[in-house]
Structures are given as structure tokens and as C-alpha cells.
PDB file of N, CA and C in Angstrom:
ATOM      1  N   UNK A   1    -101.245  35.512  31.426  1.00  0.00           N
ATOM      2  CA  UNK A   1    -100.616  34.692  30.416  1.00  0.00           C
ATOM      3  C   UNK A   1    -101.671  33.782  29.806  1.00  0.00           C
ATOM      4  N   UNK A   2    -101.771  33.338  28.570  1.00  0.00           N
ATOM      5  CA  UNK A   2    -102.458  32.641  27.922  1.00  0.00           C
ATOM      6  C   UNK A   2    -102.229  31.182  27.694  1.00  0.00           C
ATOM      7  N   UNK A   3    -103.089  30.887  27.532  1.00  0.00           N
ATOM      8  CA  UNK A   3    -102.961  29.222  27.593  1.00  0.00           C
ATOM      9  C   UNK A   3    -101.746  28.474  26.307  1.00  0.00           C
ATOM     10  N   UNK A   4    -101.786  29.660  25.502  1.00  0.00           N
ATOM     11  CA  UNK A   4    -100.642  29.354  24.353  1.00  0.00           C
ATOM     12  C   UNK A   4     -99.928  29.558  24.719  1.00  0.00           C
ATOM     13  N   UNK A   5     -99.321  30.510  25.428  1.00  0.00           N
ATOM     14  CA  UNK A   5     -98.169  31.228  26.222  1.00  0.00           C
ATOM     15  C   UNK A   5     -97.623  30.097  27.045  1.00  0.00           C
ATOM     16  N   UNK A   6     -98.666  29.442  27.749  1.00  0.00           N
ATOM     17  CA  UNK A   6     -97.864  28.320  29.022  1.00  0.00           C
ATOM     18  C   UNK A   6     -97.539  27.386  28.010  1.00  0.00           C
ATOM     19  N   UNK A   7     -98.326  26.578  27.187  1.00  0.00           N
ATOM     20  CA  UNK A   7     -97.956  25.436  26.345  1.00  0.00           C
ATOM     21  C   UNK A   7     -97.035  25.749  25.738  1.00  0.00           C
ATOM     22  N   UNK A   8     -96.425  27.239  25.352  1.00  0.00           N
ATOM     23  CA  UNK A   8     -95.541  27.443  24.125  1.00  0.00           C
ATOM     24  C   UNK A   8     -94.316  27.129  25.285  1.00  0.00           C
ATOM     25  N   UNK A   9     -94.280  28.090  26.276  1.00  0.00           N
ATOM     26  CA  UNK A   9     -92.896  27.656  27.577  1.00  0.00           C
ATOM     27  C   UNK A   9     -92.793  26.244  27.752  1.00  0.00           C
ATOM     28  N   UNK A  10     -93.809  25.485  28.098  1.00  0.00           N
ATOM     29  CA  UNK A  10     -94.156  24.314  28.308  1.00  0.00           C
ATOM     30  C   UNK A  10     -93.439  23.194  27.044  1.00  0.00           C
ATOM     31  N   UNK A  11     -93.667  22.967  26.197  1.00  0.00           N
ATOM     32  CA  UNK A  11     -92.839  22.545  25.165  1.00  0.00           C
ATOM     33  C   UNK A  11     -91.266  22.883  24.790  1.00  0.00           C
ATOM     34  N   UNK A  12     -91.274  24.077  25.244  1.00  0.00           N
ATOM     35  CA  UNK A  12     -89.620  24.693  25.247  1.00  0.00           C
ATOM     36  C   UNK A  12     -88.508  24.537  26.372  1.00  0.00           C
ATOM     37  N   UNK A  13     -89.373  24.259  27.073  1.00  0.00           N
ATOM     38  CA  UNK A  13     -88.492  23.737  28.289  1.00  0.00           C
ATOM     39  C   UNK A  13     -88.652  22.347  28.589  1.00  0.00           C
ATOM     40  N   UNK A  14     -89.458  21.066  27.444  1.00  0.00           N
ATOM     41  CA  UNK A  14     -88.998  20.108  27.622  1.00  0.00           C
ATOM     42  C   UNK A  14     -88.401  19.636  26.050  1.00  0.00           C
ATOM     43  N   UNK A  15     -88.023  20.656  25.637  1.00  0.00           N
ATOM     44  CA  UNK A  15     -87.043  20.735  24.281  1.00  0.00           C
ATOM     45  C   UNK A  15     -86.046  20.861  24.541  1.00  0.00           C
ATOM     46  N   UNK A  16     -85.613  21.460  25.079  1.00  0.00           N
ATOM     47  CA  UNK A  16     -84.414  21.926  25.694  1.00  0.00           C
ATOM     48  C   UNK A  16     -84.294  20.914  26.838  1.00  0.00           C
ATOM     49  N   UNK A  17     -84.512  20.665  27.702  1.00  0.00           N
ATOM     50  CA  UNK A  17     -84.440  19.810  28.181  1.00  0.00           C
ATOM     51  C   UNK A  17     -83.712  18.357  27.827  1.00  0.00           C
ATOM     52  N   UNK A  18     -84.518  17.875  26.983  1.00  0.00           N
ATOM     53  CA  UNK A  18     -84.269  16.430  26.292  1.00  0.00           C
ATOM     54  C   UNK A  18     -82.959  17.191  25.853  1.00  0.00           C
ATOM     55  N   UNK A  19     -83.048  18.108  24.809  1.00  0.00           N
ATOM     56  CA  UNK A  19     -81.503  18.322  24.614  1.00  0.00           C
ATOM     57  C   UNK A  19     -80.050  18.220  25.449  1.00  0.00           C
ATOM     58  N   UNK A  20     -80.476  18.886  26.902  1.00  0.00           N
ATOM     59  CA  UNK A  20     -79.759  19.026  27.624  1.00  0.00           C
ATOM     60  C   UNK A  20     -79.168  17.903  28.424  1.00  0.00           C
ATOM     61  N   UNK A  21     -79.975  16.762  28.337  1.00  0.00           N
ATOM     62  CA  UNK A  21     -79.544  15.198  28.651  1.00  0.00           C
ATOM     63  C   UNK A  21     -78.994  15.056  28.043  1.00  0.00           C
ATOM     64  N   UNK A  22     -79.022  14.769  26.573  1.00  0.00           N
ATOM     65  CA  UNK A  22     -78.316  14.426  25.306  1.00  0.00           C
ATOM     66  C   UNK A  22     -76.806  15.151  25.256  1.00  0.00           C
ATOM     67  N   UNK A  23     -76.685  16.168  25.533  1.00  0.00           N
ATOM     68  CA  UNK A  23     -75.521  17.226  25.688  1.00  0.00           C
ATOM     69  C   UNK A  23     -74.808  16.772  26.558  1.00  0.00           C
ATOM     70  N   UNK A  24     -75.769  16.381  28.263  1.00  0.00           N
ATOM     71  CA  UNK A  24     -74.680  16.228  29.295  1.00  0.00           C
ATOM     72  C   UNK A  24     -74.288  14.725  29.197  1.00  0.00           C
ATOM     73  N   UNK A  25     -74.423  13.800  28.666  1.00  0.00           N
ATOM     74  CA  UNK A  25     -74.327  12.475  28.248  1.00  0.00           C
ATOM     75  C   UNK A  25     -73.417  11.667  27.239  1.00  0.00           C
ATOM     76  N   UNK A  26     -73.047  13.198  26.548  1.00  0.00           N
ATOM     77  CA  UNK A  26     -71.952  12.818  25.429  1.00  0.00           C
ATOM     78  C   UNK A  26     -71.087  12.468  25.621  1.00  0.00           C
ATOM     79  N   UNK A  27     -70.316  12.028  24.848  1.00  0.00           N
ATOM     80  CA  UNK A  27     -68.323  11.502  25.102  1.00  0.00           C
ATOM     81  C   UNK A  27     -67.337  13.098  25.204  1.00  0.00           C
ATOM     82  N   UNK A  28     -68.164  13.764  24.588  1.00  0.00           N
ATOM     83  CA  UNK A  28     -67.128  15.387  24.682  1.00  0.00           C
ATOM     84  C   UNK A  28     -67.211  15.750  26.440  1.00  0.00           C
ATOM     85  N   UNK A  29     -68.749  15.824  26.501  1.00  0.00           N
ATOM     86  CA  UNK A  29     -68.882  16.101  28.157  1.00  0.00           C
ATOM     87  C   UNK A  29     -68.203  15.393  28.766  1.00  0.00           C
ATOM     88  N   UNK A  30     -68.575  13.579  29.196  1.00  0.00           N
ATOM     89  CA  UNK A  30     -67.612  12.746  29.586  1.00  0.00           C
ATOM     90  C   UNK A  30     -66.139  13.371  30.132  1.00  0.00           C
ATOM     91  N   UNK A  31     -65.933  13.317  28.887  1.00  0.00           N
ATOM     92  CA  UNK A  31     -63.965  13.778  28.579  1.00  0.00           C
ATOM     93  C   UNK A  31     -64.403  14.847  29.625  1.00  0.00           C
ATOM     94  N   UNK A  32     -64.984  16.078  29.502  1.00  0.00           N
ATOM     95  CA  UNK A  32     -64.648  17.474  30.328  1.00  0.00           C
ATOM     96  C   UNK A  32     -64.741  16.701  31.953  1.00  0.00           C
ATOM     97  N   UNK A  33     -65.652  15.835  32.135  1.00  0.00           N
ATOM     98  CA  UNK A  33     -66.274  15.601  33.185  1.00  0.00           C
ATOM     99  C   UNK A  33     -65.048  15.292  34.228  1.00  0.00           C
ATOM    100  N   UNK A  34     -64.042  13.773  32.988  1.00  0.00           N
ATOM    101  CA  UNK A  34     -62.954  13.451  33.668  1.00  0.00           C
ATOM    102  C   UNK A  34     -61.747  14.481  33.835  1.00  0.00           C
ATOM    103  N   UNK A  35     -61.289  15.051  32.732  1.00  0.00           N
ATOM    104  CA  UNK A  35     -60.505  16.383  33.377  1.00  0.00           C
ATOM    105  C   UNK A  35     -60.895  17.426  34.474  1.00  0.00           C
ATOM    106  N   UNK A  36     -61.963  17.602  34.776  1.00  0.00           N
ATOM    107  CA  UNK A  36     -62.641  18.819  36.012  1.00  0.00           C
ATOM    108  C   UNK A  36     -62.474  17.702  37.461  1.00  0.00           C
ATOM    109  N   UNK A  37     -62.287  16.596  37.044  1.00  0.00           N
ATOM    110  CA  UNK A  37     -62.366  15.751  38.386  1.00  0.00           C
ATOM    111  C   UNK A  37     -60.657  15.521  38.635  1.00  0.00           C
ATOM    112  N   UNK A  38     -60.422  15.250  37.596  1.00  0.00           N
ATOM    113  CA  UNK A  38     -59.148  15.180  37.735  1.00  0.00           C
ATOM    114  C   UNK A  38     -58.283  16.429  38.027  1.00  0.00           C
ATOM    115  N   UNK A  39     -58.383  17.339  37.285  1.00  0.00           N
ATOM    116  CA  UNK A  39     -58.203  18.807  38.287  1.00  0.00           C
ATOM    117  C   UNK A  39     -58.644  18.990  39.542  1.00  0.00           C
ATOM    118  N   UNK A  40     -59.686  18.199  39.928  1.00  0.00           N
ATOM    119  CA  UNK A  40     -59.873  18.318  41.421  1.00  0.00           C
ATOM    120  C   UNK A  40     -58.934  17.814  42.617  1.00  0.00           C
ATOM    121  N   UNK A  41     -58.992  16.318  41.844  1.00  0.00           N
ATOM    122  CA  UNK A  41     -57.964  15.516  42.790  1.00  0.00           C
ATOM    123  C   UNK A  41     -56.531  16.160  43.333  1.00  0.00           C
ATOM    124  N   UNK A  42     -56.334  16.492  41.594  1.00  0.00           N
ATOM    125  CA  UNK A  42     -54.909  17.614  42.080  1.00  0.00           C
ATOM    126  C   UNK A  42     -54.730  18.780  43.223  1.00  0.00           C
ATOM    127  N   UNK A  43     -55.251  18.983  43.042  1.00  0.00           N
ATOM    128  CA  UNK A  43     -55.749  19.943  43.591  1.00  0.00           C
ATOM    129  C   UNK A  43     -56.492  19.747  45.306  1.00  0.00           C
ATOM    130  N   UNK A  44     -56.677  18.489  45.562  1.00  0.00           N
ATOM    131  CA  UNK A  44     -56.815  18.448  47.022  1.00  0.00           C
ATOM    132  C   UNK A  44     -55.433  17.781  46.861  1.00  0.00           C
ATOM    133  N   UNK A  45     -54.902  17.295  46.842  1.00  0.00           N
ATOM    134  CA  UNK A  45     -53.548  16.800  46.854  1.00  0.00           C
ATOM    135  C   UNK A  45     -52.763  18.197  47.260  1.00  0.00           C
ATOM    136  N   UNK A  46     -52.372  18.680  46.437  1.00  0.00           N
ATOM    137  CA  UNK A  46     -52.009  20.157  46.839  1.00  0.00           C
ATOM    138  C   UNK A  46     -52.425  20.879  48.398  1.00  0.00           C
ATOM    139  N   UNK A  47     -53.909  20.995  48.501  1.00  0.00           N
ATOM    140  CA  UNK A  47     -54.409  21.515  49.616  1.00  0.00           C
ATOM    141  C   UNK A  47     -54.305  20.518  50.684  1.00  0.00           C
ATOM    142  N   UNK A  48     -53.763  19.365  50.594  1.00  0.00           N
ATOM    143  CA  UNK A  48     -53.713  18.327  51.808  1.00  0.00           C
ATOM    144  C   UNK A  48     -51.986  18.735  52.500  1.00  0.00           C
ATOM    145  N   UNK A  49     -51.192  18.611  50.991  1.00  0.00           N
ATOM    146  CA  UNK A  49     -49.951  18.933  51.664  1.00  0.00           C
ATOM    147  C   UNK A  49     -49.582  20.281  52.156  1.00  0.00           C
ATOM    148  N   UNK A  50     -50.191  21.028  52.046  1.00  0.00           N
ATOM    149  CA  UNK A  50     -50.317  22.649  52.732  1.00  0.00           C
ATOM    150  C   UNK A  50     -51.243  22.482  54.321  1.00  0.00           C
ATOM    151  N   UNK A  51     -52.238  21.430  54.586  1.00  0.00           N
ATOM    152  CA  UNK A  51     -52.395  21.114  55.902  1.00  0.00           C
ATOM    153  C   UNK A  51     -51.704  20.905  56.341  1.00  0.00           C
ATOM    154  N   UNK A  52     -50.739  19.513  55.747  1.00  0.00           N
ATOM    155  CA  UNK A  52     -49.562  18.744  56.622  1.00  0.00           C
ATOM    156  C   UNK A  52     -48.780  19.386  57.035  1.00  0.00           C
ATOM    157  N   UNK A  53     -48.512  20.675  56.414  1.00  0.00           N
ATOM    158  CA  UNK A  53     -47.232  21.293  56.710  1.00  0.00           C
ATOM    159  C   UNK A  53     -48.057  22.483  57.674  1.00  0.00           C
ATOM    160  N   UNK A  54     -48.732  22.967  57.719  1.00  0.00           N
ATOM    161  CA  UNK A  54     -49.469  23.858  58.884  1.00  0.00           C
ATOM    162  C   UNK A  54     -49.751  22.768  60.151  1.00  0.00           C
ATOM    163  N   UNK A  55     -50.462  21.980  60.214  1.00  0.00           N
ATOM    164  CA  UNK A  55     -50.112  20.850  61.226  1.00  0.00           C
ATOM    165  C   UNK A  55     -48.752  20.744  62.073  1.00  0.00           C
ATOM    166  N   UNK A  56     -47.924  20.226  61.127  1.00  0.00           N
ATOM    167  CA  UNK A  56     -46.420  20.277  61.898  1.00  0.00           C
ATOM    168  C   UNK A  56     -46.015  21.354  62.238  1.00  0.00           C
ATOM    169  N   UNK A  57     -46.193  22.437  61.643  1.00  0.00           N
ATOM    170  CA  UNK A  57     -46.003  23.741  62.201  1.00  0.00           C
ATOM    171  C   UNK A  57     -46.591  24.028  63.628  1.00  0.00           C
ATOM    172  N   UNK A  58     -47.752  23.501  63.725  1.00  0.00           N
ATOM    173  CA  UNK A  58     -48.745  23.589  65.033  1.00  0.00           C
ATOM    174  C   UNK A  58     -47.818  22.925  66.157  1.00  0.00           C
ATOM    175  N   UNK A  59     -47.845  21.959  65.368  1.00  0.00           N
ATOM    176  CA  UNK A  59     -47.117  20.863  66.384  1.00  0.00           C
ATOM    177  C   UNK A  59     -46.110  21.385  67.366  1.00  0.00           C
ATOM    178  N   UNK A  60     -44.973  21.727  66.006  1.00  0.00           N
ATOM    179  CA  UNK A  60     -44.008  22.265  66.597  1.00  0.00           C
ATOM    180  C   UNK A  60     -43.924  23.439  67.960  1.00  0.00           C
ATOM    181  N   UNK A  61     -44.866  24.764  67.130  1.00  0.00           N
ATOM    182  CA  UNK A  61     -45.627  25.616  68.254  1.00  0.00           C
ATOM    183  C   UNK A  61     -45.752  25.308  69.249  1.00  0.00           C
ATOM    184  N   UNK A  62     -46.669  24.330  69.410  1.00  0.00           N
ATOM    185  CA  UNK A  62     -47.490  24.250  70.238  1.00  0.00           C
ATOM    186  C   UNK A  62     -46.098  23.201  71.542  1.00  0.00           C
ATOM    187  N   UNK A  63     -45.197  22.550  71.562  1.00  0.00           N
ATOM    188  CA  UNK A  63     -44.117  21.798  71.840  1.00  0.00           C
ATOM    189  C   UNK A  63     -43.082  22.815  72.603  1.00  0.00           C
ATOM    190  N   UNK A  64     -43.109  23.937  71.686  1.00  0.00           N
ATOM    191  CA  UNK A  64     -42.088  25.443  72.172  1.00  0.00           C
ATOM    192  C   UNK A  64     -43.004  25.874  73.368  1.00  0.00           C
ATOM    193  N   UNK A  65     -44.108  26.007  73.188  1.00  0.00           N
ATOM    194  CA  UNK A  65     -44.954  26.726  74.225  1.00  0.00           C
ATOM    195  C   UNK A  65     -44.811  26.086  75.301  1.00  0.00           C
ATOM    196  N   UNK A  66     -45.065  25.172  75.348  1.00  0.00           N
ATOM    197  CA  UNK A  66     -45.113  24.169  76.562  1.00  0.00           C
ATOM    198  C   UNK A  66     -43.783  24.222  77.224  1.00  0.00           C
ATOM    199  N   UNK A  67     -42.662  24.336  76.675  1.00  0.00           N
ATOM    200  CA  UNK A  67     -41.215  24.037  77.046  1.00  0.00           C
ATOM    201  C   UNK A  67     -41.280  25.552  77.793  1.00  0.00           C
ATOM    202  N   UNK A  68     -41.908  26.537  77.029  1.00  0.00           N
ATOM    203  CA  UNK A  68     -41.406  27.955  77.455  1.00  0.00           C
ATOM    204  C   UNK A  68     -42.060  27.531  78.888  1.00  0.00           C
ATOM    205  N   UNK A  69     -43.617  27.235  79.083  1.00  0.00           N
ATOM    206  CA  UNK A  69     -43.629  27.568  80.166  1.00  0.00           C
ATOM    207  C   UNK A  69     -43.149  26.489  81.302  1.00  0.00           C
ATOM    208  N   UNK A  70     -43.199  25.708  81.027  1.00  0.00           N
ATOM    209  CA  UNK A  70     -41.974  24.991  81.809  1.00  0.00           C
ATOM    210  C   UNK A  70     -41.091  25.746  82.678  1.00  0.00           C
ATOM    211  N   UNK A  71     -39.888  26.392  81.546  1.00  0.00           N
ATOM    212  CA  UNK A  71     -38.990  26.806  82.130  1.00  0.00           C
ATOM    213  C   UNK A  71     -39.145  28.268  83.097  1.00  0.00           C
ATOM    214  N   UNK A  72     -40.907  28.841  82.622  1.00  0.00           N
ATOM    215  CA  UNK A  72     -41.201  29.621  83.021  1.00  0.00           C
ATOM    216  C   UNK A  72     -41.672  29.526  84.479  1.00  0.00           C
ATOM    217  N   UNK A  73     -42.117  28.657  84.947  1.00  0.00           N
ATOM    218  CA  UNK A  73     -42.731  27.782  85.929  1.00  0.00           C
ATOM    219  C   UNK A  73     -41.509  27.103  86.595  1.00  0.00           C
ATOM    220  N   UNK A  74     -40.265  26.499  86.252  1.00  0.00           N
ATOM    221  CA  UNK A  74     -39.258  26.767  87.400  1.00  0.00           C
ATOM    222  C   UNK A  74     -38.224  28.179  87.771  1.00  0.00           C
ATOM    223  N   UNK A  75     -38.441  28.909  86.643  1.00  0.00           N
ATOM    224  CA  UNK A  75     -37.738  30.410  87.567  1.00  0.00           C
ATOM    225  C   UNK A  75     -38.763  30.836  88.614  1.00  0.00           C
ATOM    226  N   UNK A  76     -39.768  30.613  88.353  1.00  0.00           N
ATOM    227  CA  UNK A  76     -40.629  31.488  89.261  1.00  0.00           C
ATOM    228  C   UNK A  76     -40.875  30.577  90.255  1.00  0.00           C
ATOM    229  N   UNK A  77     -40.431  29.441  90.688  1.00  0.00           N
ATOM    230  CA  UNK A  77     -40.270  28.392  91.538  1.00  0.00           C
ATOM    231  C   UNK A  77     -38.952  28.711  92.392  1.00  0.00           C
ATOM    232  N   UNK A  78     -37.779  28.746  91.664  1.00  0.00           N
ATOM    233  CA  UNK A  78     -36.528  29.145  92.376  1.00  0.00           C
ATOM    234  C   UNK A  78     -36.843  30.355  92.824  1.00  0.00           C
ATOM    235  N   UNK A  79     -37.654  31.336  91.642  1.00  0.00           N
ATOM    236  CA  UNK A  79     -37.319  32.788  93.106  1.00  0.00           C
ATOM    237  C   UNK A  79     -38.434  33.445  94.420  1.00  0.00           C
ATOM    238  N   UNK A  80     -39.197  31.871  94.278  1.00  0.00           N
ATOM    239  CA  UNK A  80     -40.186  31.784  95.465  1.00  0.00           C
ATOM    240  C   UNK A  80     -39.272  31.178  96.402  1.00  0.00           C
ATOM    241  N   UNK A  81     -38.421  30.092  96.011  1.00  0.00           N
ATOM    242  CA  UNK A  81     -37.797  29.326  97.071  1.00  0.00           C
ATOM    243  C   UNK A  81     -37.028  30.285  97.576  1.00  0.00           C
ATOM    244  N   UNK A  82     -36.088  31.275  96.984  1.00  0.00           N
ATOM    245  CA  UNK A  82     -35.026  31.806  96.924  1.00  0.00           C
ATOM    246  C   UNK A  82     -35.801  32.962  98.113  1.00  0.00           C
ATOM    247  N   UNK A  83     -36.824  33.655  97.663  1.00  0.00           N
ATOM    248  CA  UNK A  83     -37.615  34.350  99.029  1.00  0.00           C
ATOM    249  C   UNK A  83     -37.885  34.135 100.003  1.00  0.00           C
ATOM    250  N   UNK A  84     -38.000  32.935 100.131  1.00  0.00           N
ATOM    251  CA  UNK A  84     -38.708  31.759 101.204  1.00  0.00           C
ATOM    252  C   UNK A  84     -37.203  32.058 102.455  1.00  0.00           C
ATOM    253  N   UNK A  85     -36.494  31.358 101.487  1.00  0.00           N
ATOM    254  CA  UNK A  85     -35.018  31.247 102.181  1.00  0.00           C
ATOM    255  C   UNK A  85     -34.860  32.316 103.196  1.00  0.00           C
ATOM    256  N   UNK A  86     -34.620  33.729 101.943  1.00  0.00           N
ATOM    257  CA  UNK A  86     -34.332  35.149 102.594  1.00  0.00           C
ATOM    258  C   UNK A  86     -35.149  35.476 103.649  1.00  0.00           C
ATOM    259  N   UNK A  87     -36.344  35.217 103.706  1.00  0.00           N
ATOM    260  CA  UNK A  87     -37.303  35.490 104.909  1.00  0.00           C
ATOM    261  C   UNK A  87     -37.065  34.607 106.149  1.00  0.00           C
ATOM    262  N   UNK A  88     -36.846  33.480 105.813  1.00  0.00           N
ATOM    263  CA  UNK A  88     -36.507  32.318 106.923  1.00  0.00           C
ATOM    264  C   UNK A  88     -35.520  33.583 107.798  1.00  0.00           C
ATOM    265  N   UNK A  89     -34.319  33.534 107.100  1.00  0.00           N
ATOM    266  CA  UNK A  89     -32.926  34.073 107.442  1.00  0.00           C
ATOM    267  C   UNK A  89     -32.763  35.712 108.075  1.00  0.00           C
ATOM    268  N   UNK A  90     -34.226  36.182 107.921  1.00  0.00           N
ATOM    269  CA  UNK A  90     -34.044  37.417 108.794  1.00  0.00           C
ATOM    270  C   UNK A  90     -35.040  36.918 109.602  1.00  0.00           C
TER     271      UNK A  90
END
């Protein structure tokens, strides 16, 4: 590449450049800037209340499980006792 070649890139990419401040700096950008943020917010708002409700769902789950084995953990209690007994008795 030639030394005109780099200076010619060299000038064009701080042309563009300066432009590109000027562009992202405007009141039009601005405006886009605040609607894309503001679409954001919405939008975790949305994705927060779709946690909350998978959460309580967990919750709930996780509340059933425990109860199951509970109740799972005294049948198998009574029909140890209940063996216990029968063996005593012969």
C-alpha cells in the first residue's frame, strides 16, 4: 500500500468519524436512544413477571415434593412397624 493509500483511508476514517459523533449526538438519535431504552424497560418488566410466576411455581413444586415424601416416609414407617409386630408374634 502506498503512502497515499494510508493517508487517503486515514482522512476517511476521521471524516466519517467526526460525522459519526455528530449523527450519534443529535436530537433524532436522542429520541431513538429514549424509545430503545424504553422498549427495554418494558420489556424486563415483562421478563421479571414471567420469573415471578416460574418462582412460585417452584415454590409450589418444590412444597408438593416434600409433603409427598413425607407421607412417603410414614407408610414405609407403618409397614416396618407393622413387620416388626408380625415377627415379634411368631
Amino acid at each position: 500500500m502506498s503512502v497515499y493509500t494510508k493517508l487517503a483511508c486515514f482522512a476517511t476514517g476521521a471524516l466519517f468519524g467526526s460525522f459519526g459523533v455528530k449523527l450519534l449526538s443529535s436530537k433524532d438519535a436522542k429520541k431513538a436512544y429514549v424509545h430503545v431504552t424504553a422498549a427495554g424497560l418494558r420489556m424486563k418488566d415483562s421478563v421479571m413477571e414471567t420469573v415471578t410466576t416460574v418462582q412460585e411455581n417452584a415454590a409450589d413444586i418444590l412444597a408438593s415434593a416434600k409433603e409427598l415424601n413425607e407421607d412417603r416416609a410414614a407408610k414405609d414407617a407403618e409397614e416396618t412397624a407393622a413387620a416388626v409386630l408380625e415377627s415379634e408374634e411368631t
